[in-house]
Protein backbone atom coordinates (compact mmCIF):
# COMPACT_ATOMS: atom_id res chain seq x y z
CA UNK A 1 26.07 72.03 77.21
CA UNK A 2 24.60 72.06 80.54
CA UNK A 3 21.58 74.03 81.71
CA UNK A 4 23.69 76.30 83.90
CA UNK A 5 26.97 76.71 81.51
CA UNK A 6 24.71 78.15 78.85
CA UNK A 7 22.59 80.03 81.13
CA UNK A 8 26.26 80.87 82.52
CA UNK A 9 27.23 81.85 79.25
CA UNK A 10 24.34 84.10 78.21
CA UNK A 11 24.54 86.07 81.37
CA UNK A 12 28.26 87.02 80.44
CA UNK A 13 27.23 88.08 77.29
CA UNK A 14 24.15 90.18 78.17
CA UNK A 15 26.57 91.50 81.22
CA UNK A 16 29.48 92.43 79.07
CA UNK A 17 31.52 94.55 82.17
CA UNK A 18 34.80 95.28 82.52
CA UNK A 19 38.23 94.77 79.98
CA UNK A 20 37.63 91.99 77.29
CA UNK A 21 40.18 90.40 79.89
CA UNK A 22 38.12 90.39 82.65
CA UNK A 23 34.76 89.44 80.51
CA UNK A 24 37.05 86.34 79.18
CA UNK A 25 38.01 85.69 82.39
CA UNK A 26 34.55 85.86 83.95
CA UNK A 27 33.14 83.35 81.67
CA UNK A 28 36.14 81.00 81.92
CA UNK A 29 35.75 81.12 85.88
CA UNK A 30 31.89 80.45 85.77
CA UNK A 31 31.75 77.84 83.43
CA UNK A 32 34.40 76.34 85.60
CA UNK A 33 32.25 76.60 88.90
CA UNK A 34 28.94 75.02 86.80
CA UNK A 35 31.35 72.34 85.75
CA UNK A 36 32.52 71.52 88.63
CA UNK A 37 29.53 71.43 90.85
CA UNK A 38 28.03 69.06 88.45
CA UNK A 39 30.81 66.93 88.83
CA UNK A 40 30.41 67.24 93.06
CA UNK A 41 26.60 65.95 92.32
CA UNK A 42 24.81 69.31 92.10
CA UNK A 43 23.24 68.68 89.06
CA UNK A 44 20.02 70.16 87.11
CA UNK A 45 21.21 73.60 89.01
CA UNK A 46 20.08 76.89 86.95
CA UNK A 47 20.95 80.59 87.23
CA UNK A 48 18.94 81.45 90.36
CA UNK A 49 19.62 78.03 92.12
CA UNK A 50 22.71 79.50 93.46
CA UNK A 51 23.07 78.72 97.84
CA UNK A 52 25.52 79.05 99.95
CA UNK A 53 26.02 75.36 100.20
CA UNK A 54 26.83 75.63 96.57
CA UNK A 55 29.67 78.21 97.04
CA UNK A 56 30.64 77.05 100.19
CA UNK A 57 31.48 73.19 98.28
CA UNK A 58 33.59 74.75 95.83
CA UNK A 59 35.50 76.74 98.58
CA UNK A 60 36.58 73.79 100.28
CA UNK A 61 37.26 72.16 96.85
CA UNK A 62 39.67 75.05 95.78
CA UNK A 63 41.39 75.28 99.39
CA UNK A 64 42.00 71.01 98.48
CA UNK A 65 39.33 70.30 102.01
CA UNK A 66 37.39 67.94 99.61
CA UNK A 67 39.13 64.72 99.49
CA UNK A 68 37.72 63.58 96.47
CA UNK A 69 39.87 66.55 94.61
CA UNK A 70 42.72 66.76 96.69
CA UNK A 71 44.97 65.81 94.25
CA UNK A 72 43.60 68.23 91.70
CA UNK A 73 43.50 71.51 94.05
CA UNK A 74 44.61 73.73 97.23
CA UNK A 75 44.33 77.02 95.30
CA UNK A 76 46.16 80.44 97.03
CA UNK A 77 44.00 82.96 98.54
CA UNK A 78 44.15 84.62 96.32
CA UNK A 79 42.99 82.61 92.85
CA UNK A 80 40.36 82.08 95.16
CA UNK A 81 39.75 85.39 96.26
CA UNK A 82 39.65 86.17 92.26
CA UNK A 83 37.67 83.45 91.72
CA UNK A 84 34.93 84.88 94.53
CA UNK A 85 34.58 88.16 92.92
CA UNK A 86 32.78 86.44 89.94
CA UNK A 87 30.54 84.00 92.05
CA UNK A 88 29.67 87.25 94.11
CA UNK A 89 28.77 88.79 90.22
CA UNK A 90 26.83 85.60 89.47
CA UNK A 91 24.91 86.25 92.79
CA UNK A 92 24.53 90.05 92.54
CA UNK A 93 22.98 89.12 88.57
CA UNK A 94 20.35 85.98 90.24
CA UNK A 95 19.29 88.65 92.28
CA UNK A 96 20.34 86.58 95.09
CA UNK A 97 23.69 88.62 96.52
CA UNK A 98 23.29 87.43 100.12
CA UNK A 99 23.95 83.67 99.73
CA UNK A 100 27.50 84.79 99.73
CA UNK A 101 28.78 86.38 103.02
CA UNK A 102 30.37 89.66 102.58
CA UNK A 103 33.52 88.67 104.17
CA UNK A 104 35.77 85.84 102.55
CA UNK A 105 36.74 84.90 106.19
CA UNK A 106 33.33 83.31 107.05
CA UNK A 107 33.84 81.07 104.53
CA UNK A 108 37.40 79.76 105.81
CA UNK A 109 39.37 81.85 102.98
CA UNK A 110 42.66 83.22 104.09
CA UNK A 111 43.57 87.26 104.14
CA UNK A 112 45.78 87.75 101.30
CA UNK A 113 49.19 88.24 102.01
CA UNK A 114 50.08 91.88 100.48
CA UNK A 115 53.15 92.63 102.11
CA UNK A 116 56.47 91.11 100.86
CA UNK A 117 59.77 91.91 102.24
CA UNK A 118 60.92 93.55 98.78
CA UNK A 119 59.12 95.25 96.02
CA UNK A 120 59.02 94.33 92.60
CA UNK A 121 59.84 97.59 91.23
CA UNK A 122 61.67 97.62 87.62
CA UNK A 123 62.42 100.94 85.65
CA UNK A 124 62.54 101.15 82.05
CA UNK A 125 66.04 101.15 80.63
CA UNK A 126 66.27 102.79 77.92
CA UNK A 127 68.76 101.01 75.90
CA UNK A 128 66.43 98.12 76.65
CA UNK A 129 63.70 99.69 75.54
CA UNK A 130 65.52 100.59 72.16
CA UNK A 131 65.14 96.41 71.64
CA UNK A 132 62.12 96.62 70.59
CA UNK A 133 61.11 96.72 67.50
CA UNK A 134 57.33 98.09 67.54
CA UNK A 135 56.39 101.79 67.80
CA UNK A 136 53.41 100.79 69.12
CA UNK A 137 54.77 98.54 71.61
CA UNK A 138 57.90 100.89 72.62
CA UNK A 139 54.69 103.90 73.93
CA UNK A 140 52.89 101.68 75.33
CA UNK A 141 55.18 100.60 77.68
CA UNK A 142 56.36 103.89 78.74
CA UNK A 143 52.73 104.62 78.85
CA UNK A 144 53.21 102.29 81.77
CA UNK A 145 56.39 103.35 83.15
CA UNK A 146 55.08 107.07 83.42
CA UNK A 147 51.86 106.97 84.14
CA UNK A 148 51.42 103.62 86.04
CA UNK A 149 48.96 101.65 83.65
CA UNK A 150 48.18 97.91 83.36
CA UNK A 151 49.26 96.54 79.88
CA UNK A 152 45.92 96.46 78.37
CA UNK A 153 45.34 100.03 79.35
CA UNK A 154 48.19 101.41 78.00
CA UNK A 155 47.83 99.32 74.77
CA UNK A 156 44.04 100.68 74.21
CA UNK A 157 45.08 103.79 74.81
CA UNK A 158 43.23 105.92 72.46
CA UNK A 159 45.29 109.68 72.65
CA UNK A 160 42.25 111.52 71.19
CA UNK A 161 39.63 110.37 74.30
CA UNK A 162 42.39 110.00 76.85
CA UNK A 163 44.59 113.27 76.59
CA UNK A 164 42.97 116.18 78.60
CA UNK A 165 45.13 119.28 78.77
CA UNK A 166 44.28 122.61 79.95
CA UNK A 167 41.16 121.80 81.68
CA UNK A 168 39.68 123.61 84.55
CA UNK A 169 41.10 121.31 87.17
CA UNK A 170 44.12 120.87 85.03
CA UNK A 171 46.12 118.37 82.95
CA UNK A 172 45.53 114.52 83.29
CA UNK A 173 44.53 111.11 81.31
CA UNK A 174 41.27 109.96 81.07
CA UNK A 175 41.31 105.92 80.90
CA UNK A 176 37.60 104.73 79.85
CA UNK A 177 35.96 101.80 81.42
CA UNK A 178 36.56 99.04 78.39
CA UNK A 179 40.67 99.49 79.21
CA UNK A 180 40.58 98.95 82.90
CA UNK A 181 40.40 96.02 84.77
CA UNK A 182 36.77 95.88 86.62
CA UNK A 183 35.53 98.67 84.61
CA UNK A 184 36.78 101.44 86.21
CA UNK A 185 37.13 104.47 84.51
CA UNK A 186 39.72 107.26 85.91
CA UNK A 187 41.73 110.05 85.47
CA UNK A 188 45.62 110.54 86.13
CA UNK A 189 47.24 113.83 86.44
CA UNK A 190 49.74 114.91 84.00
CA UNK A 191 52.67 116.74 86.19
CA UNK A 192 55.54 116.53 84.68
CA UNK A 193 57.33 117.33 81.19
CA UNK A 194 58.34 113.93 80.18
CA UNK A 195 54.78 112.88 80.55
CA UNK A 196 53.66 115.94 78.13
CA UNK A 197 56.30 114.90 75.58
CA UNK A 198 55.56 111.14 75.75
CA UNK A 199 51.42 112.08 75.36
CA UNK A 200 52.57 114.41 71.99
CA UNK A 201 54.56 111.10 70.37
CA UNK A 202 51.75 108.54 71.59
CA UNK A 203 49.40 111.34 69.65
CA UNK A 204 51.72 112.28 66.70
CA UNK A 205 51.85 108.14 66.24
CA UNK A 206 48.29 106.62 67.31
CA UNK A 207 46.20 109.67 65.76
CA UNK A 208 42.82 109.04 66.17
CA UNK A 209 43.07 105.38 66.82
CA UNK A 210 45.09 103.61 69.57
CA UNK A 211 47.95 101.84 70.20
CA UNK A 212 47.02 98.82 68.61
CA UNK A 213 48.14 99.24 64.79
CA UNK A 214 44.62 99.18 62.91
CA UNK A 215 45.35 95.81 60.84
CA UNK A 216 46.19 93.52 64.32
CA UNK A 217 43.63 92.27 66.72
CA UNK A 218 44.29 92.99 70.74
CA UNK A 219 45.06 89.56 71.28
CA UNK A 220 48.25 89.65 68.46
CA UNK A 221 49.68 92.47 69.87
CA UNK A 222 49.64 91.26 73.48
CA UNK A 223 51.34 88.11 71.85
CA UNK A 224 53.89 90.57 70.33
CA UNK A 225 54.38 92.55 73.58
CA UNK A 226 55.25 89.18 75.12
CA UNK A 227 57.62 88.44 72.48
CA UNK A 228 59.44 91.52 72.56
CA UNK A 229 59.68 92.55 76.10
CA UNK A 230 60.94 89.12 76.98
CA UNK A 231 63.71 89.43 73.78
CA UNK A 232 64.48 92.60 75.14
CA UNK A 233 64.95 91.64 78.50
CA UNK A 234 61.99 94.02 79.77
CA UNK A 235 60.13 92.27 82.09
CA UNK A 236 61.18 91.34 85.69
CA UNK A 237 61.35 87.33 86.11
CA UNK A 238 58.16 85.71 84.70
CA UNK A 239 56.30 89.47 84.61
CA UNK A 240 54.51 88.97 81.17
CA UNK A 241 52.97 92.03 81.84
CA UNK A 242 55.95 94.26 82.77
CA UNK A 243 54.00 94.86 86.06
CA UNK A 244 57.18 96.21 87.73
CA UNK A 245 56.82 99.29 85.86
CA UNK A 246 53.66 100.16 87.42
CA UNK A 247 55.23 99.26 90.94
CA UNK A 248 57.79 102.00 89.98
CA UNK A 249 55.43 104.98 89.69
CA UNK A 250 53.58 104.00 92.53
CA UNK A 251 56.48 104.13 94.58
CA UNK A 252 57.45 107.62 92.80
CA UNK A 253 54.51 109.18 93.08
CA UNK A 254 54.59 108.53 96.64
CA UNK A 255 57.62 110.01 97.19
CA UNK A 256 55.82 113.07 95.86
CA UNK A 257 53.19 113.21 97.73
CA UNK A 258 55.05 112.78 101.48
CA UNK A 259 58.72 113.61 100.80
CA UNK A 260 59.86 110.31 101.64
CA UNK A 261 60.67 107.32 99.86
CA UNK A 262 58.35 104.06 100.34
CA UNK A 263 59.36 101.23 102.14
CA UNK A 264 59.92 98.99 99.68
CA UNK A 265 62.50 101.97 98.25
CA UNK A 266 64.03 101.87 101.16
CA UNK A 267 62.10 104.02 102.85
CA UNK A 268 60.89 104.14 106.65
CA UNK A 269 57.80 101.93 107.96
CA UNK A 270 54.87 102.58 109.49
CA UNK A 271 56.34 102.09 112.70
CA UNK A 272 58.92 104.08 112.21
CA UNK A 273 56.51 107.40 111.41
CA UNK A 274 55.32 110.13 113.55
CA UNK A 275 51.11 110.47 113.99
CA UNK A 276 51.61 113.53 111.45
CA UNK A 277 53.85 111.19 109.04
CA UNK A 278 51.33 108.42 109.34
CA UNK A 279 48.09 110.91 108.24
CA UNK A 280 50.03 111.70 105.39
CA UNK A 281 51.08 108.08 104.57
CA UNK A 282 47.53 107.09 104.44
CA UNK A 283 46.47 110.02 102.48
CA UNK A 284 49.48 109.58 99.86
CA UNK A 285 48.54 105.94 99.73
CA UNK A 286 44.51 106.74 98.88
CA UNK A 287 45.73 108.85 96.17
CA UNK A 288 48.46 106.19 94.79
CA UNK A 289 45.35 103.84 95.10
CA UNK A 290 43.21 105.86 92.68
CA UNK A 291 45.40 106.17 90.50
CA UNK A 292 46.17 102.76 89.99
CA UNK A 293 42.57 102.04 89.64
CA UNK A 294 42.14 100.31 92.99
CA UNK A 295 39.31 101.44 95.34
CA UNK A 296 41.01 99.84 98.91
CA UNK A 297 44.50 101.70 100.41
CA UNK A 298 45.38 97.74 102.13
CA UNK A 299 45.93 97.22 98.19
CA UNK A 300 49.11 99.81 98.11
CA UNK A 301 51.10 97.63 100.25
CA UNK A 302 51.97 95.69 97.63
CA UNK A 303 53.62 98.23 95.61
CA UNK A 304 54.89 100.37 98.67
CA UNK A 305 55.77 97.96 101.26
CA UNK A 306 54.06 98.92 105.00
């Protein structure tokens, strides 16, 4: 293995932050960027040799600029906006974070498009939802429908960390930094009924482990979630994930917060508020933002519209 895949390697090991999918994905990224500037004619590079000429090659090679590769890429904004976040982690761990600039748009890469015309919004039906044919499975997703999580959040949900009622600033969800994508822990509120009910079957079932039965490994479960939400007709399209169902709370729990629905519920724009409607938009939005476990509001465009 080459000097800087192994040194690659050990660094995501020693570094192990973030989901077991976003640790898998880190490593798969970097060894990907070592491989491939060794194949542009950077070779004998270590961890700390990492220069802006370095990321800056395999920025033109991913937008397809480099006619040697042309054939092979031309990546979207945003693979290669994912794919900066780990360089900028490889920097950040050479102790070297400048030699990336802060903004993607000094190196040439596109603003992500985040508003489409139509939102990708699904409820869960529940004769749909009587398809499938795992407990487990069946909570987890309306884990997601009611509270908004990502698949591998609602999955590792463990009820006996997660589930804190009657606290001083009252009831909500705890999700712990191994679920979430990026390693962000946070806490949801509980408001309703139906989400009290569905957190007393998710505990009466999962106990004091999770929703990943005890004998199966993450990774045959997702496979199983796959399976079943596609038999059952579940996800939206190609939606492996069943994404639309976090779209739909989003989108509800905006509602809640202004009294109007979102745009991509048919809902008015942003041009079509008044300055007091548009300080509440952005303040609904920040909360709809934290509760999906995003840190930017620009990000709740894609699930609300703008």
């Amino acid at each position: 293995m080459d000097d800087l895949q192994y040194q690659l390697n050990k660094l995501c090991l020693k570094y192990r932050q973030g989901s077991h999918a976003t640790q898998a994905d880190r490593k798969k990224t970097l060894d990907l960027c070592a491989r491939q500037l060794k194949e542009m004619g950077y070779r004998n590079l270590r961890l700390d040799s990492i220069k802006t000429k370095h990321v800056e090659a395999l920025v033109r090679r991913w937008q397809g600029k480099d006619e040697r590769y042309q054939d092979k890429e031309a990546l979207s904004a945003g693979t290669i906006k994912n794919r900066m976040a780990y360089l900028r982690w490889w920097a950040e761990k050479a102790e070297k974070p400048t030699v990336i600039p802060g903004d993607n748009a000094k190196l040439g890469i596109e603003y992500r498009e985040y508003v489409k015309e139509t939102g990708k919004q699904i409820e869960l039906d529940p004769e749909k939802l009587a398809l499938v044919r795992d407990e487990h499975l069946k909570l987890s997703l309306e884990l997601q429908a009611q509270f908004g999580l990502r698949r591998e959040e609602a999955m590792k949900f463990q009820p006996a960390y997660a589930i804190r009622l009657g606290g001083p600033e009252g009831d909500s969800i705890r999700l712990k930094q191994s679920w979430t994508k990026g390693g962000k822990a946070r806490d949801i509120p509980v408001l309703h009924d139906a989400q009290r009910e569905l957190l007393e079957r998710v505990r009466q079932l999962a106990g004091a482990g999770s929703l990943i039965p005890a004998h199966l490994p993450y990774d045959q479960q997702k496979n199983l979630y796959e399976r079943e939400t596609k038999r059952a007709g579940i996800a939206g399209g190609d939606d492996a994930k069943c994404h639309g169902l976090r779209h739909g709370y989003a989108q509800r729990r905006y509602e809640e917060l202004t009294g109007w629905k979102a745009p991509h519920a048919g809902g008015p724009k942003a041009a079509e508020l008044t300055p007091e409607q548009k300080a509440q938009d952005r303040a609904a939005r920040l909360v709809v933002s934290a509760e999906l476990g995003h840190g930017r509001e620009e990000i709740t465009a894609v699930y609300l519209g703008r």
